[in-house]
C-alpha atoms as a PDB file:
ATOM      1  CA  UNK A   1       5.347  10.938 -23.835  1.00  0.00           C
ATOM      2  CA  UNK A   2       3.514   7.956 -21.791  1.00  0.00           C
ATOM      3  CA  UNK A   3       2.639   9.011 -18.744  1.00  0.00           C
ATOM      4  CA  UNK A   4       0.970   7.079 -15.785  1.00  0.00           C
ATOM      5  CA  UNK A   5      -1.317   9.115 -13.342  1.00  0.00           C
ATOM      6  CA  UNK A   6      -2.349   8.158 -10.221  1.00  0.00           C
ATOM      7  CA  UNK A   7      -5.281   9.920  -7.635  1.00  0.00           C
ATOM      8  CA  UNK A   8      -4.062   9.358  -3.987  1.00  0.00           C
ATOM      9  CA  UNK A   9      -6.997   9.411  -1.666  1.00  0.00           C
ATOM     10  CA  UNK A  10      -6.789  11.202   1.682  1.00  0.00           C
ATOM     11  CA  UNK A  11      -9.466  10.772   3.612  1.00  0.00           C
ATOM     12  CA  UNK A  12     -10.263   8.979   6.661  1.00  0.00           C
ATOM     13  CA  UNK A  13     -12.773   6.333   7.081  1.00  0.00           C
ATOM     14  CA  UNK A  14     -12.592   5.517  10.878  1.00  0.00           C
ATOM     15  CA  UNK A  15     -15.722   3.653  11.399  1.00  0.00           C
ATOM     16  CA  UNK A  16     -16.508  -0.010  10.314  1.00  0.00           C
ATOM     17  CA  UNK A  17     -19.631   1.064   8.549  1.00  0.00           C
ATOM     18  CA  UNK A  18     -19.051  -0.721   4.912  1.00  0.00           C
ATOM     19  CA  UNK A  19     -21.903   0.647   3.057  1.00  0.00           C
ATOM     20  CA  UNK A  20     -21.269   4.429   3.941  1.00  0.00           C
ATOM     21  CA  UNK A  21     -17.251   3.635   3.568  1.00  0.00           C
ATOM     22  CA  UNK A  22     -18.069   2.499  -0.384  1.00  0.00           C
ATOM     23  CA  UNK A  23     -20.675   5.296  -1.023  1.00  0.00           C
ATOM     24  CA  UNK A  24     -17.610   7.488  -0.416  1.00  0.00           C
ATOM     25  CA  UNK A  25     -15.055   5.642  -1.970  1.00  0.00           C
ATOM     26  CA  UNK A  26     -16.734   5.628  -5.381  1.00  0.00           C
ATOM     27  CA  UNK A  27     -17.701   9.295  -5.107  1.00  0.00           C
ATOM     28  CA  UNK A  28     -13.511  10.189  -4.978  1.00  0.00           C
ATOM     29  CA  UNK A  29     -13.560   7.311  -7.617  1.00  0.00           C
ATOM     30  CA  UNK A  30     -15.426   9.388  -9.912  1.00  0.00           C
ATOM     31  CA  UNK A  31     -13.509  12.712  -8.989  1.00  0.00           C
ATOM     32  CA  UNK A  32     -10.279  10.706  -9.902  1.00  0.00           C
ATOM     33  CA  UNK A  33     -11.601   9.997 -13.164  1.00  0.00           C
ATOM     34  CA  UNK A  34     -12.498  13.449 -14.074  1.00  0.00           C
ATOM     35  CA  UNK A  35      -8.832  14.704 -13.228  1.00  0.00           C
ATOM     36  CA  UNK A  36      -7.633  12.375 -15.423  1.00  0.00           C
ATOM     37  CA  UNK A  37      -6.318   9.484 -13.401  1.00  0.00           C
ATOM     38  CA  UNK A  38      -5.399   6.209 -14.245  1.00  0.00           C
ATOM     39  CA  UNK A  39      -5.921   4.796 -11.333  1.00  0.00           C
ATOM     40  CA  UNK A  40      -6.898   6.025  -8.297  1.00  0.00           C
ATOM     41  CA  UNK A  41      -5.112   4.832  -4.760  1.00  0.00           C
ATOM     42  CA  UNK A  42      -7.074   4.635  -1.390  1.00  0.00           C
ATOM     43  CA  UNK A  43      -5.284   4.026   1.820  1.00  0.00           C
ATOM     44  CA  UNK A  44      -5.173   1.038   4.167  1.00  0.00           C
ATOM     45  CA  UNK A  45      -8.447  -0.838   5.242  1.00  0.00           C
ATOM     46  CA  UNK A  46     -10.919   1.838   3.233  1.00  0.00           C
ATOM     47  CA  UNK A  47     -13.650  -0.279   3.011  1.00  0.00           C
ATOM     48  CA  UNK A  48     -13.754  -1.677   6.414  1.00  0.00           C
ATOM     49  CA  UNK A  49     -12.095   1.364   8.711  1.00  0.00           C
ATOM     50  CA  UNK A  50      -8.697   0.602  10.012  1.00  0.00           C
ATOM     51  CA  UNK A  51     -11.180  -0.793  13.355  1.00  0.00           C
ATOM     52  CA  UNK A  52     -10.415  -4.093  15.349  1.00  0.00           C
ATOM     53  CA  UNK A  53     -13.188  -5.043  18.491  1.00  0.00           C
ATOM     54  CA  UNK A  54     -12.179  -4.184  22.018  1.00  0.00           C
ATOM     55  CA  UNK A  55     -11.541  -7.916  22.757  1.00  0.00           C
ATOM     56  CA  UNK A  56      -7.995  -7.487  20.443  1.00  0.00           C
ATOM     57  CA  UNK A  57      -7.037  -5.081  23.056  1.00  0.00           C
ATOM     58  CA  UNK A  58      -7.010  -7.208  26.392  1.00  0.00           C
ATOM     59  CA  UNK A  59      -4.941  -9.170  27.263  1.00  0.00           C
ATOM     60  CA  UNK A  60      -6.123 -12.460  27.087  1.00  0.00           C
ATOM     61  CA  UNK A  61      -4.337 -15.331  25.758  1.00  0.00           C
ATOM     62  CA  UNK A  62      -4.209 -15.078  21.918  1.00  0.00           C
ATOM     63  CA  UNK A  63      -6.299 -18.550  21.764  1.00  0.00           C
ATOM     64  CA  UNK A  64      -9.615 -16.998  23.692  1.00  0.00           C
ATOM     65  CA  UNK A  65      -9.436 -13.883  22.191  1.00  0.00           C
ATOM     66  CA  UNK A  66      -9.495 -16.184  18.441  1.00  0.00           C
ATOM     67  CA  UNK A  67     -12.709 -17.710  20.172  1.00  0.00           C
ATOM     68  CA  UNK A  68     -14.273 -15.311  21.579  1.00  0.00           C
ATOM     69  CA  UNK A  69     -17.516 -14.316  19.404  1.00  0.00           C
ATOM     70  CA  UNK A  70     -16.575 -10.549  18.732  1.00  0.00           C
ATOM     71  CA  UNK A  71     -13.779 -11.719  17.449  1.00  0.00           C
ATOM     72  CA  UNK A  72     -15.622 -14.103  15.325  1.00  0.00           C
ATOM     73  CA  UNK A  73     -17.847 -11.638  14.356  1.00  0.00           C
ATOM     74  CA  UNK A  74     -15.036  -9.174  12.898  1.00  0.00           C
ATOM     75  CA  UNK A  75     -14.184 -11.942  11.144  1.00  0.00           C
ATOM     76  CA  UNK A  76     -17.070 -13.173   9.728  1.00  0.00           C
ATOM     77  CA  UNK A  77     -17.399  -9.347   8.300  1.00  0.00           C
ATOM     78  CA  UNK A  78     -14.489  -9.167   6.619  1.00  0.00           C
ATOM     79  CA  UNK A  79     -14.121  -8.513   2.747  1.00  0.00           C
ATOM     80  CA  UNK A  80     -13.923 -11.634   0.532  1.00  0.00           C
ATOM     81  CA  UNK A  81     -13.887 -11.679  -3.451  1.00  0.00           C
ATOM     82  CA  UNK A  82     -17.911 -12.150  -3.451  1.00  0.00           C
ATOM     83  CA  UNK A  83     -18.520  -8.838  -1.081  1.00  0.00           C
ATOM     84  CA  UNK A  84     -21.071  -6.297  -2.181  1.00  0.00           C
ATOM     85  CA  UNK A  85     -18.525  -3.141  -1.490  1.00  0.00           C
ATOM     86  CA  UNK A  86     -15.843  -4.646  -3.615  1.00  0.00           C
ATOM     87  CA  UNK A  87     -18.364  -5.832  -6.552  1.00  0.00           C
ATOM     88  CA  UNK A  88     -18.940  -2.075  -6.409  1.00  0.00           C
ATOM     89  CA  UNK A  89     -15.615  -1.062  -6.589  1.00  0.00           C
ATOM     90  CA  UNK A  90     -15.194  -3.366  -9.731  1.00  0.00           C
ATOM     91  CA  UNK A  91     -18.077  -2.236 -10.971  1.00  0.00           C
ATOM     92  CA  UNK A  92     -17.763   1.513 -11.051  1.00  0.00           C
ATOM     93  CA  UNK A  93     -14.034   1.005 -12.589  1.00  0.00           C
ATOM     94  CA  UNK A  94     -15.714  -0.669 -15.323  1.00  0.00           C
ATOM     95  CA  UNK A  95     -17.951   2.099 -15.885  1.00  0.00           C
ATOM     96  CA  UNK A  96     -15.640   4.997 -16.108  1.00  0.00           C
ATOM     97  CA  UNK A  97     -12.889   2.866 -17.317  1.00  0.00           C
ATOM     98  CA  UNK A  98     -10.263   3.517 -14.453  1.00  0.00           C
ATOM     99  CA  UNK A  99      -7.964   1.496 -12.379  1.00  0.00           C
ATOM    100  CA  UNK A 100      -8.532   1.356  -8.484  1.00  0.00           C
ATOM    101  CA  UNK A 101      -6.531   0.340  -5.818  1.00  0.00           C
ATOM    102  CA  UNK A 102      -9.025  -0.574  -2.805  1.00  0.00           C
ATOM    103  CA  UNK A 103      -8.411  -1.960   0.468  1.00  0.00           C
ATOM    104  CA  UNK A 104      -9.821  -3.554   3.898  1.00  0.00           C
ATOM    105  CA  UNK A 105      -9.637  -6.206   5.993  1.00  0.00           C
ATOM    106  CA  UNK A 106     -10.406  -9.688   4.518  1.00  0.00           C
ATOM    107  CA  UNK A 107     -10.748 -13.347   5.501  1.00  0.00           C
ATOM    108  CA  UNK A 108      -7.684 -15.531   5.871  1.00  0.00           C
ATOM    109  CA  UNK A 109      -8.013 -19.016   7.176  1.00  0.00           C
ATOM    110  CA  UNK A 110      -8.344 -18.494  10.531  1.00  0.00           C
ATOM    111  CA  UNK A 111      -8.251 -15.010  11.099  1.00  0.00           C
ATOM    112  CA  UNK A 112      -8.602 -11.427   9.173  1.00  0.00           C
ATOM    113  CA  UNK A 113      -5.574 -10.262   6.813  1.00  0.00           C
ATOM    114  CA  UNK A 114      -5.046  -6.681   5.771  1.00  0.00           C
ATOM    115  CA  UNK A 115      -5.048  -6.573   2.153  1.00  0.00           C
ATOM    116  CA  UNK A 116      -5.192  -4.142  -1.499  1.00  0.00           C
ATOM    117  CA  UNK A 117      -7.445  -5.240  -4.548  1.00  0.00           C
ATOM    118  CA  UNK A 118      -6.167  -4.013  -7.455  1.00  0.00           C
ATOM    119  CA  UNK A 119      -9.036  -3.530 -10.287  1.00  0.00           C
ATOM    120  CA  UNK A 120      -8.342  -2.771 -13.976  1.00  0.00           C
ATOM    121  CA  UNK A 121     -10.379  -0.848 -15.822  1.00  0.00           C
ATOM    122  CA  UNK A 122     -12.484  -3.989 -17.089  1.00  0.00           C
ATOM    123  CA  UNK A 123     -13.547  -4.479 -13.435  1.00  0.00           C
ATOM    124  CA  UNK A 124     -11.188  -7.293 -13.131  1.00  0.00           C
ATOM    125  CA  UNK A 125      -9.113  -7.948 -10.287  1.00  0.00           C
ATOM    126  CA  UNK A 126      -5.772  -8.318 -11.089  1.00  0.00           C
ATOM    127  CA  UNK A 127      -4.011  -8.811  -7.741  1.00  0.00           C
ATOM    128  CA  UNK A 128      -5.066  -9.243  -4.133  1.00  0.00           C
ATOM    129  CA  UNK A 129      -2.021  -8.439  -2.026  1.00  0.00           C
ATOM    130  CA  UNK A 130      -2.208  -8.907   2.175  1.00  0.00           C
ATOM    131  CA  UNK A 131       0.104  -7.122   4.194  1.00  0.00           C
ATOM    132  CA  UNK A 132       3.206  -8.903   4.796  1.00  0.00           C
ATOM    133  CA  UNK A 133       4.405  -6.744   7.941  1.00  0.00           C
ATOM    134  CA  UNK A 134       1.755  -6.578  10.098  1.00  0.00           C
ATOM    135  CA  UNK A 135       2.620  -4.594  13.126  1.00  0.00           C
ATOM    136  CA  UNK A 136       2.731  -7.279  15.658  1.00  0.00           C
ATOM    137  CA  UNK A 137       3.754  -5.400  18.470  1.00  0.00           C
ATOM    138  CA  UNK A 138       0.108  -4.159  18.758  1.00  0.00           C
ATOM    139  CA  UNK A 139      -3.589  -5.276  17.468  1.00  0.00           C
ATOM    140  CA  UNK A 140      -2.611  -6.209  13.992  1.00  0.00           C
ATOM    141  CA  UNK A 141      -0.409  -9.479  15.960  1.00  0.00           C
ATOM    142  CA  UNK A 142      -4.293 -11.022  15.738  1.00  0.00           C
ATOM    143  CA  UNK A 143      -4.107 -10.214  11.761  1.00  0.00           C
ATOM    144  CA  UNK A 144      -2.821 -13.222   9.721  1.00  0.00           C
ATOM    145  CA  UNK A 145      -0.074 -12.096   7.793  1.00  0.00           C
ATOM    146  CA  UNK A 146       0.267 -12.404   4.302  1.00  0.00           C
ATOM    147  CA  UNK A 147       3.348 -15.037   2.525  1.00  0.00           C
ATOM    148  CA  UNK A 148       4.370 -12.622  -0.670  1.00  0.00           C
ATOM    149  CA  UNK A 149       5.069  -9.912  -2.273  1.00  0.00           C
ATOM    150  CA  UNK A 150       2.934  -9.231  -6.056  1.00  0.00           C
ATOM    151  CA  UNK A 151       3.358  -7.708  -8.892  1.00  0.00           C
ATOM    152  CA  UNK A 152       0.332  -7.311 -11.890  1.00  0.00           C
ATOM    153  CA  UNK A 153       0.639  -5.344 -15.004  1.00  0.00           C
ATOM    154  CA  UNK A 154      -2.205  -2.377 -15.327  1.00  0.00           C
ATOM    155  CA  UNK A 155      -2.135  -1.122 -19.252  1.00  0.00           C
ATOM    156  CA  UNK A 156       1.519  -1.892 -19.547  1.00  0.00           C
ATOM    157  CA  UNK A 157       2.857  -0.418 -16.501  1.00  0.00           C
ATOM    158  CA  UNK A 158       4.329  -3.072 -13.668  1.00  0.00           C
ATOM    159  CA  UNK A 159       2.381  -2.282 -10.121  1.00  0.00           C
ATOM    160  CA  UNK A 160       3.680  -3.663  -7.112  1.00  0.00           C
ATOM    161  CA  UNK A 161       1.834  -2.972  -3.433  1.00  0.00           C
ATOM    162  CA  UNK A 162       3.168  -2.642  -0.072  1.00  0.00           C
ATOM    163  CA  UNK A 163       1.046  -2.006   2.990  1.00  0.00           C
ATOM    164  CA  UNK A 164       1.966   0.944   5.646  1.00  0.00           C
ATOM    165  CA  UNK A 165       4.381  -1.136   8.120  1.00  0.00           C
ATOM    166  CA  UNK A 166       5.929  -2.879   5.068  1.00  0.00           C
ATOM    167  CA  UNK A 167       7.636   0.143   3.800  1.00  0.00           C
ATOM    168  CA  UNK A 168       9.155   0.119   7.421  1.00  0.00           C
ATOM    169  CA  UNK A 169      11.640  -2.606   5.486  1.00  0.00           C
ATOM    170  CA  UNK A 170      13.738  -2.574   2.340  1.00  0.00           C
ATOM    171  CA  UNK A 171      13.372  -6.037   1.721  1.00  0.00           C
ATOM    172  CA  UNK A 172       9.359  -5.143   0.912  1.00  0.00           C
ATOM    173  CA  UNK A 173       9.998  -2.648  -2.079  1.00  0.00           C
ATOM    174  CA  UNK A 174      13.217  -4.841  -3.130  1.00  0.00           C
ATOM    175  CA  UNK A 175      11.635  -8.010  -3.522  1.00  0.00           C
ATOM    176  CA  UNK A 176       8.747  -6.014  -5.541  1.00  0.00           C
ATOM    177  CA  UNK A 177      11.450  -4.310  -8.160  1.00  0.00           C
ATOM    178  CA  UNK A 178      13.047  -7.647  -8.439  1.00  0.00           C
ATOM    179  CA  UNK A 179       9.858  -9.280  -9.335  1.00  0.00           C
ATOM    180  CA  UNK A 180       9.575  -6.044 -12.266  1.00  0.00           C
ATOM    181  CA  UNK A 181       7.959  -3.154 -10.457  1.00  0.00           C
ATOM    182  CA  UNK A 182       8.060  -0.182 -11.831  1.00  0.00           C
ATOM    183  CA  UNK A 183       5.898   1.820  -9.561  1.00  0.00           C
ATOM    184  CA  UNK A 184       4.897   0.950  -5.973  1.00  0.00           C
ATOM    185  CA  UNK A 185       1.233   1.518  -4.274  1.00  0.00           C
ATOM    186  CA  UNK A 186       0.987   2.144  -0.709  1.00  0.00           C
ATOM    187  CA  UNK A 187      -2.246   2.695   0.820  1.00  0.00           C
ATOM    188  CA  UNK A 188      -1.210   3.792   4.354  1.00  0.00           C
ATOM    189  CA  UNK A 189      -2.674   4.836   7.964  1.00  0.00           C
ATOM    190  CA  UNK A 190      -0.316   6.115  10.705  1.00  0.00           C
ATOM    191  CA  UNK A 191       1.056   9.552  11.579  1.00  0.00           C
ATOM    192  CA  UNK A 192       4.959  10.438  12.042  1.00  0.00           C
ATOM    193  CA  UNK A 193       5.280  10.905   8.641  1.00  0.00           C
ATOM    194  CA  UNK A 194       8.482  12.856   8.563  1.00  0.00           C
ATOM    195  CA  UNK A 195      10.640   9.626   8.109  1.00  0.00           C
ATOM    196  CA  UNK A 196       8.314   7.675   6.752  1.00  0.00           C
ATOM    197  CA  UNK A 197       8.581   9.788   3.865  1.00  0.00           C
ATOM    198  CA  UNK A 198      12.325  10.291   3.868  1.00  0.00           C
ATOM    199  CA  UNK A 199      12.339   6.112   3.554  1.00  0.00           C
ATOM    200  CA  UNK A 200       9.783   6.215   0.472  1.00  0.00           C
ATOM    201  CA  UNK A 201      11.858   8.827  -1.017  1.00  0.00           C
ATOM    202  CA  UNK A 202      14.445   6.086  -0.649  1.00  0.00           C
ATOM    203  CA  UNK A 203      13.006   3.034  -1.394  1.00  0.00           C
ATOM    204  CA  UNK A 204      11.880   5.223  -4.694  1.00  0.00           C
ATOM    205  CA  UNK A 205      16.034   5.795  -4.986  1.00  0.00           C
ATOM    206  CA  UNK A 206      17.534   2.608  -4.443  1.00  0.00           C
ATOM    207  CA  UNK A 207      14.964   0.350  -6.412  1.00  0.00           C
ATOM    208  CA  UNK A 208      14.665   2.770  -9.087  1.00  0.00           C
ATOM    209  CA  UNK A 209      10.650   2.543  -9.066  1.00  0.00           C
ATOM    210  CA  UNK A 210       8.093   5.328  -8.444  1.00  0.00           C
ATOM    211  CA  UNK A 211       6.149   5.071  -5.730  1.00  0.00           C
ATOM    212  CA  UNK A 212       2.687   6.562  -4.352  1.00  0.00           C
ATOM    213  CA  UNK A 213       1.668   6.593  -1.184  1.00  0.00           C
ATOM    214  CA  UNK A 214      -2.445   7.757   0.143  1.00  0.00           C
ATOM    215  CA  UNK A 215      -2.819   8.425   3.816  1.00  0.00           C
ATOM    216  CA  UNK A 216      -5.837   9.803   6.024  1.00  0.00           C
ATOM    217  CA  UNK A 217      -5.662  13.043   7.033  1.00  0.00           C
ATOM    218  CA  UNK A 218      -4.890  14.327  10.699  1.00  0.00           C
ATOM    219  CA  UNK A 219      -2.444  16.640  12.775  1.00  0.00           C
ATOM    220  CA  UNK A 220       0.207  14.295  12.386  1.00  0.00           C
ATOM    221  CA  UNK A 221      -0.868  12.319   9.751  1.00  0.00           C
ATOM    222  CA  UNK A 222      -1.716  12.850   6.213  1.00  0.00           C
ATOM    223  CA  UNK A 223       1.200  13.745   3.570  1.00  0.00           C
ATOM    224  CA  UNK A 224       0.422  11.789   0.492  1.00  0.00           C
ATOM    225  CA  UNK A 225       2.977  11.770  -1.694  1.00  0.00           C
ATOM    226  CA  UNK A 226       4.622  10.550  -4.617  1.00  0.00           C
ATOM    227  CA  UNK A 227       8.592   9.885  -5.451  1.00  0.00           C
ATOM    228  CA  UNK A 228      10.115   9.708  -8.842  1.00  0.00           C
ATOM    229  CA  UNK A 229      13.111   7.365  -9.339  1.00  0.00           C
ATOM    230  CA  UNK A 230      15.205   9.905 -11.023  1.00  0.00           C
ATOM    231  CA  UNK A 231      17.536  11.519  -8.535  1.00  0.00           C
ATOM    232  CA  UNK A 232      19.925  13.622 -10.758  1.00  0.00           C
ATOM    233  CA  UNK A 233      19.560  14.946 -14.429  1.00  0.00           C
ATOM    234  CA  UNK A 234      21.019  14.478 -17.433  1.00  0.00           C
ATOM    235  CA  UNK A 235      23.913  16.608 -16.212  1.00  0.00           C
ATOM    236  CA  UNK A 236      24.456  14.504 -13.387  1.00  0.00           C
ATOM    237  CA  UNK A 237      23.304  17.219 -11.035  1.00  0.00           C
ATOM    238  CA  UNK A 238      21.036  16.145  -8.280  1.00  0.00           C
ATOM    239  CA  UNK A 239      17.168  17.043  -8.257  1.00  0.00           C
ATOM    240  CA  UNK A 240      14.162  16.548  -5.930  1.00  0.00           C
ATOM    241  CA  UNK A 241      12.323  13.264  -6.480  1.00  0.00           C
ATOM    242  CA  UNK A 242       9.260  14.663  -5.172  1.00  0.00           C
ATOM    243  CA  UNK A 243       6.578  14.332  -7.608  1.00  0.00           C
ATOM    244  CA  UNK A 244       3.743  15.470  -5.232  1.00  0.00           C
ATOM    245  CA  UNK A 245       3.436  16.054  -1.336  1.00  0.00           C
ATOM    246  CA  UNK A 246       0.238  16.869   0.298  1.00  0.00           C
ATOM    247  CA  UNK A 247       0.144  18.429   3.299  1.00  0.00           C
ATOM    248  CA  UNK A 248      -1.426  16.853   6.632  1.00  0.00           C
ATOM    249  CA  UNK A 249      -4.980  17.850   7.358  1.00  0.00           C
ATOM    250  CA  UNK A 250      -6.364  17.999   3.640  1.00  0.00           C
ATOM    251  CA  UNK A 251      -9.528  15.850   2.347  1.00  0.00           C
ATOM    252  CA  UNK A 252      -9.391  14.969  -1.204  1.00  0.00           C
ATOM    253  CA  UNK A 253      -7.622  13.692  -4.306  1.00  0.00           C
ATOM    254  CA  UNK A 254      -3.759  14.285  -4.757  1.00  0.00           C
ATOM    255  CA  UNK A 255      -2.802  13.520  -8.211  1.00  0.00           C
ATOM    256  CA  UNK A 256       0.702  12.468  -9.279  1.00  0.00           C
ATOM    257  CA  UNK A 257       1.948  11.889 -12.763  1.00  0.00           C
ATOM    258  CA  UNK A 258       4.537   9.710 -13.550  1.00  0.00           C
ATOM    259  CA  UNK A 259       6.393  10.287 -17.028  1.00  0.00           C
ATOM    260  CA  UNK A 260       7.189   6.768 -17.570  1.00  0.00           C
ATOM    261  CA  UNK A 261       9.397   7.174 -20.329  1.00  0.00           C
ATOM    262  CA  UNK A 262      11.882   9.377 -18.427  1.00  0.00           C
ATOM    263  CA  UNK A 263      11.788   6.562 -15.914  1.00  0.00           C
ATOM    264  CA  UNK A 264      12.512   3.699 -18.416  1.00  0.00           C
ATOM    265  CA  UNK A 265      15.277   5.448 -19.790  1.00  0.00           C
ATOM    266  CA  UNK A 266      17.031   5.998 -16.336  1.00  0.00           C
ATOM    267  CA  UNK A 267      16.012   2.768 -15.217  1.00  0.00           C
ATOM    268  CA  UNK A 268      17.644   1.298 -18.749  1.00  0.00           C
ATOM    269  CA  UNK A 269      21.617   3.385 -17.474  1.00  0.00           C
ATOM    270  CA  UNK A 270      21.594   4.304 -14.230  1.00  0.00           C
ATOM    271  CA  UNK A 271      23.217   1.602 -11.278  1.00  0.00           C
ATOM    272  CA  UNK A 272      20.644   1.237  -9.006  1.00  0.00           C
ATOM    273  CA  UNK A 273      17.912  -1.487  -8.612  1.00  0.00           C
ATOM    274  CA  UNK A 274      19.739  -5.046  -9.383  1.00  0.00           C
ATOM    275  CA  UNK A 275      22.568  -3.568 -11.481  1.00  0.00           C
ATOM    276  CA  UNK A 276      25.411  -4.402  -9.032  1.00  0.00           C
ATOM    277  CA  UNK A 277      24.355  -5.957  -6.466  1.00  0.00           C
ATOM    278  CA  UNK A 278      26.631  -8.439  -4.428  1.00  0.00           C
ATOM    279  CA  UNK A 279      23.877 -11.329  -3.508  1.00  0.00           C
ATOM    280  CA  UNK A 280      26.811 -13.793  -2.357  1.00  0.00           C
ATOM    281  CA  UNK A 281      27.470 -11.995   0.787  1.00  0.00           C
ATOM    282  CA  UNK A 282      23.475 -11.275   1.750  1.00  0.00           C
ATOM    283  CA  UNK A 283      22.819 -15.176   3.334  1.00  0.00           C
ATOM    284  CA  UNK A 284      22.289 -13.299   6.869  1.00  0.00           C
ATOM    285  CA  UNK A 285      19.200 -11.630   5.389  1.00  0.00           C
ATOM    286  CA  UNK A 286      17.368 -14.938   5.396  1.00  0.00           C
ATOM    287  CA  UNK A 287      18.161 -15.855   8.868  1.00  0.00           C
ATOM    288  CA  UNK A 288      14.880 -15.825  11.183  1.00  0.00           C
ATOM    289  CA  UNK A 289      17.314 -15.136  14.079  1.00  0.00           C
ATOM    290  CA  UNK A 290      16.424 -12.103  16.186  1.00  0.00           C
ATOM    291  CA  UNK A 291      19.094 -10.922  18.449  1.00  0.00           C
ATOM    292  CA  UNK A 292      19.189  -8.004  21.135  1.00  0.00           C
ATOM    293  CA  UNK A 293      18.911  -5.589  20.862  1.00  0.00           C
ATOM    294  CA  UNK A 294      15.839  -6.484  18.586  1.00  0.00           C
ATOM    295  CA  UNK A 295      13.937  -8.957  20.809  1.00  0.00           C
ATOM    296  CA  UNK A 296      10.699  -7.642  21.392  1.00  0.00           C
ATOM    297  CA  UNK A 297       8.291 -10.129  23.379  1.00  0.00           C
ATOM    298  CA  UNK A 298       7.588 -13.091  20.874  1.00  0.00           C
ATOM    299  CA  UNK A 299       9.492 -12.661  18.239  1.00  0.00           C
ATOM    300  CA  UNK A 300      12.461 -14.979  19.458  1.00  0.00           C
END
């Protein structure tokens, strides 16, 4: 049976300190491999901490704050494909012959995006995803958001990425299983997590695609998890989805194994995903109009 295991990472790098944030990363790296993973999944902004300067937080006009030189300076440290901590990400998957999923802020045109490299186990990158959603209702509206949704194919197995906030919307996992997903990364950082994994159990459900999700640890944070696809057996009785569920407070590697054949086959009869669906009648999804109750400062 072919099976496709991933580590889920959940740990919390909180400070911008690049150097120390990789010297950890490829230690779990190497404790992945010697579980048996395929690849191993880190959540959002590893590599730089989840960390934006105090200028982001006033409330200057968006314009100043893009000029102001801590700003400039974040920017000017963000990750690019040449960076030291990601050569050593690529590096160390080449060595123990393992797929890694590794994230942190990077430099878009003008300002810093959120994004996921996706290594193979050559050392190769094989997608560079940036968060589509960014939560513009606080710091991340000074993030340049990214324009699509990817897919890459890791040893035969379709990976799609979504970023934290994207999972927030269907239209993120949808658009990945249209493009021929068949199981979804999320590297994560927030708390909540009660819905948040009710909706990945979902978007799991509906798309018919597994998905993984790593998230730092904390009081009301943590809960990596993984979902299966397959909702009922072959009786047609219903059955949990949950592949694996950590708890919140836990440092280490989670590791969930997807049985892709089993998945396949249900993906190959059962009516979810794009089986049915009406697209004629969906034009008001790709109307930019936002009307209350939904207005929220800017995004008119």
């Amino acid at each position: 049976m072919k099976t496709f295991t991933v580590a889920t990472v959940q740990y919390n790098c909180s400070e911008p300190d690049q150097k120390l944030n990789t010297e950890i990363g490829l230690r779990y790296v190497k404790k992945a491999k010697d579980l048996g993973a395929d690849i191993v999944l880190f959540p959002e902004c590893w590599i730089t901490a989840y960390a934006f300067p105090d200028i982001v937080e006033t409330k200057l006009p968006e314009e100043e704050i893009e000029n102001h030189p801590d700003f400039k300076a974040w920017y000017e440290a963000a990750l690019d494909e040449n960076s030291t901590a990601l050569k050593a990400f690529q590096e160390i998957a080449e060595e123990l012959s393992i797929g890694i999923v590794i994230t942190g802020f990077t430099k878009g045109v003008k300002r810093p995006q959120n994004s996921a490299f996706v290594i193979d186990r050559n050392g190769e990158i094989l997608l560079k995803y940036s968060k589509v959603h960014t939560c513009d209702f606080d710091t991340e509206r000074m993030l340049e958001p990214g324009t699509e949704f990817k897919v890459c194919d890791f040893d035969g197995v379709k990976i799609g990425v979504m970023i934290c906030y994207d999972r927030e919307y269907p239209e993120s996992a949808r658009v990945l299983m249209l493009k021929g997903a068949e199981i979804i990364l999320v590297p994560n950082d927030c708390g909540t997590m009660e819905p948040r994994l009710q909706a990945l159990s979902t978007r799991a459900y509906e798309n018919m695609v597994g998905i993984a999700m790593a998230n730092p640890p904390g009081e009301n944070a943590g809960c990596s998890c993984a979902y299966s696809p397959i909702m009922w057996d072959l009786d047609g009785k219903s059955v949990d989805n949950t592949i694996m569920l950590a708890d919140n407070v836990s440092e280490g590697v989670f590791i969930a194994k997807f049985h892709l054949d089993e998945i396949r086959k249900y993906r190959n009869q059962e009516m979810m995903g794009n089986t049915f669906r009406k697209v004629k009648t969906y034009k008001e999804l790709l109307s930019e109009k936002v009307e209350d109750p939904f207005i929220r400062g800017n995004n008119q």
